[in-house]
PDB file of N, CA and C in Angstrom:
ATOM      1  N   UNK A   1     156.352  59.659  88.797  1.00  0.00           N
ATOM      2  CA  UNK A   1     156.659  60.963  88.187  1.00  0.00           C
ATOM      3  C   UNK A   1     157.736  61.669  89.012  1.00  0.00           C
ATOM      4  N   UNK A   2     158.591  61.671  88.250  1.00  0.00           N
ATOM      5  CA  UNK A   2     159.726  62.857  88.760  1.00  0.00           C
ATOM      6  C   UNK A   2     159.829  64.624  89.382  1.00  0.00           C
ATOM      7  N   UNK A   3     160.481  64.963  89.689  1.00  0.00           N
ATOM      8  CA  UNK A   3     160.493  66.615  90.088  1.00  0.00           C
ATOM      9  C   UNK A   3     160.361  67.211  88.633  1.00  0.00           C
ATOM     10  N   UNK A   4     161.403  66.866  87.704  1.00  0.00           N
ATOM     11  CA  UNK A   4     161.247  67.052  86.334  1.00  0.00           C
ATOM     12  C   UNK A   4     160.090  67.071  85.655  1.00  0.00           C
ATOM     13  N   UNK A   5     159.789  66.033  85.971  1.00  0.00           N
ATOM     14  CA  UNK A   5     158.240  65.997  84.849  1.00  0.00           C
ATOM     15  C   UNK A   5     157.413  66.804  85.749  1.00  0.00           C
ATOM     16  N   UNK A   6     157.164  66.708  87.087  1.00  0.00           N
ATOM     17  CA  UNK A   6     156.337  67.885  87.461  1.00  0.00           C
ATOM     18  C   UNK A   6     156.478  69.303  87.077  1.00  0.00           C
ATOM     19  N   UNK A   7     157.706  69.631  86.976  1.00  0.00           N
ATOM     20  CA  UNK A   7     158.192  70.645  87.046  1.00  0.00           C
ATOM     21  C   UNK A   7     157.403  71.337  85.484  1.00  0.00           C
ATOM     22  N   UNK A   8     158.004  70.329  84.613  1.00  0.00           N
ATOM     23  CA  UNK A   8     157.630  70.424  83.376  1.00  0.00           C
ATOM     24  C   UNK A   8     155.782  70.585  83.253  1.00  0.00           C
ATOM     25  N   UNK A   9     155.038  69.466  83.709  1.00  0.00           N
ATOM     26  CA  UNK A   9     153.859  69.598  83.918  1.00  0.00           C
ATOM     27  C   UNK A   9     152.990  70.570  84.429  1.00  0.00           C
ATOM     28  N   UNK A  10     153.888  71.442  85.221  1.00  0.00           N
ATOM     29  CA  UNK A  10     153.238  72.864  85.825  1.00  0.00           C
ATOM     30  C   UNK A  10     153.337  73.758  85.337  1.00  0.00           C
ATOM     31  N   UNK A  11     154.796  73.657  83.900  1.00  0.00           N
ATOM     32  CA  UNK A  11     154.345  74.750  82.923  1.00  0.00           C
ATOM     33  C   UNK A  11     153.547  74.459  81.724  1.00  0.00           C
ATOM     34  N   UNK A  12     153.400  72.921  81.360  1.00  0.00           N
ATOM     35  CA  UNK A  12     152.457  72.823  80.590  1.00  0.00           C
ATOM     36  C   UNK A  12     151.113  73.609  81.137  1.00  0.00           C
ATOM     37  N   UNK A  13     150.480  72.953  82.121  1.00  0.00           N
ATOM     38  CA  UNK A  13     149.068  73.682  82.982  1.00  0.00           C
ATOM     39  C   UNK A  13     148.849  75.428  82.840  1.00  0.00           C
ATOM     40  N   UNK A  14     150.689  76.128  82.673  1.00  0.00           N
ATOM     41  CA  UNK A  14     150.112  77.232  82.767  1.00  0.00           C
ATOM     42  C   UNK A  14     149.860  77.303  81.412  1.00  0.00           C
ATOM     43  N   UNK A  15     150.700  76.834  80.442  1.00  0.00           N
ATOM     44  CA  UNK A  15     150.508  77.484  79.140  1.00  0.00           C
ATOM     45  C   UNK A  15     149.342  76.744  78.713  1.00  0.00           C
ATOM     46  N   UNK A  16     148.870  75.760  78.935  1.00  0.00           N
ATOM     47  CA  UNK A  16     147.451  75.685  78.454  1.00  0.00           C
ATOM     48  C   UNK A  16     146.505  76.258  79.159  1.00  0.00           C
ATOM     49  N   UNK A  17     146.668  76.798  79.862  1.00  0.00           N
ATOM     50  CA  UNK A  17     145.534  78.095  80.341  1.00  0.00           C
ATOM     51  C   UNK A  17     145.201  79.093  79.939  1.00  0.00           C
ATOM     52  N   UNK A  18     146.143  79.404  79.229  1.00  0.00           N
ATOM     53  CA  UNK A  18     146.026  80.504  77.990  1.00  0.00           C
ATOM     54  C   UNK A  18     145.642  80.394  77.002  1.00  0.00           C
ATOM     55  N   UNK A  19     145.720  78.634  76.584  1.00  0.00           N
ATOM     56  CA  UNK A  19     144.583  78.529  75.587  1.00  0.00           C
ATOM     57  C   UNK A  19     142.987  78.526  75.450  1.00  0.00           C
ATOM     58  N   UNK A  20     142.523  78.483  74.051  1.00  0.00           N
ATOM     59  CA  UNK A  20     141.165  78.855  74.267  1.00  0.00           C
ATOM     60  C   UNK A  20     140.699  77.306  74.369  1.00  0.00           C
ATOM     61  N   UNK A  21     139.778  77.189  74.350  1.00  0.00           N
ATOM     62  CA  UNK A  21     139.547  75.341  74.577  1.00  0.00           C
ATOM     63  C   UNK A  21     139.374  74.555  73.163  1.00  0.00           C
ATOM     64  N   UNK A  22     139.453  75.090  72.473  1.00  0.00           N
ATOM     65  CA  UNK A  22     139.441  74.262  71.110  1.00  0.00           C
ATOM     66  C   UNK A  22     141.326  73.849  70.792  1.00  0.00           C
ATOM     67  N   UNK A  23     142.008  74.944  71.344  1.00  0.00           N
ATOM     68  CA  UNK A  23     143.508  74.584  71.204  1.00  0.00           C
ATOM     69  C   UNK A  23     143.479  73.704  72.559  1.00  0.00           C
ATOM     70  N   UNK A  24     143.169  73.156  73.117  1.00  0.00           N
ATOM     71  CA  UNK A  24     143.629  72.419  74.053  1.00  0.00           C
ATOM     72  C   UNK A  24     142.914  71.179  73.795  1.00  0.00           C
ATOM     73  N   UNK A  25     141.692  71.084  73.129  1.00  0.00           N
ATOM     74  CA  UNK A  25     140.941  69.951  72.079  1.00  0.00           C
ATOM     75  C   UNK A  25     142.083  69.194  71.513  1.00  0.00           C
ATOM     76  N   UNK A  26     142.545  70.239  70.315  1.00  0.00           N
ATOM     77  CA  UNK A  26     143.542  69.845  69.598  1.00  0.00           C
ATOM     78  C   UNK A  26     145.022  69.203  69.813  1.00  0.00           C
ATOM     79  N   UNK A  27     145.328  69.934  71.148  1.00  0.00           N
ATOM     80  CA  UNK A  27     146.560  69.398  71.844  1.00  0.00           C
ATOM     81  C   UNK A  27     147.043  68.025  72.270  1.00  0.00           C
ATOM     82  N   UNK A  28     145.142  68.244  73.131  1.00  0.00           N
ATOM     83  CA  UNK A  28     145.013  66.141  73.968  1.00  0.00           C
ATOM     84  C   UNK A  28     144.964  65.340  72.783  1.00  0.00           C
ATOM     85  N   UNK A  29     144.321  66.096  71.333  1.00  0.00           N
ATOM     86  CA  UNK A  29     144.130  64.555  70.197  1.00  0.00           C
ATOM     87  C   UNK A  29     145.155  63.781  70.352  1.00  0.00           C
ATOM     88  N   UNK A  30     146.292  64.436  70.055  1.00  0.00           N
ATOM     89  CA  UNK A  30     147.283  63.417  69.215  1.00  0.00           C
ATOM     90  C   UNK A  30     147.592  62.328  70.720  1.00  0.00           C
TER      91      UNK A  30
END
């Protein structure tokens, strides 16, 4: 994993923190 994809990966983490847990259910499906 790159600086990039971390980089990227640490704003995924925040913005799924803001979800409620059924949107983050839905997110991991696909």
């Amino acid at each position: 994993m790159n600086d990039k994809q971390m980089e990227i990966g640490e704003e995924t983490r925040k913005s799924l923190a803001l979800l409620s847990k059924e949107e983050k259910e839905t997110f991991f499906r696909d």
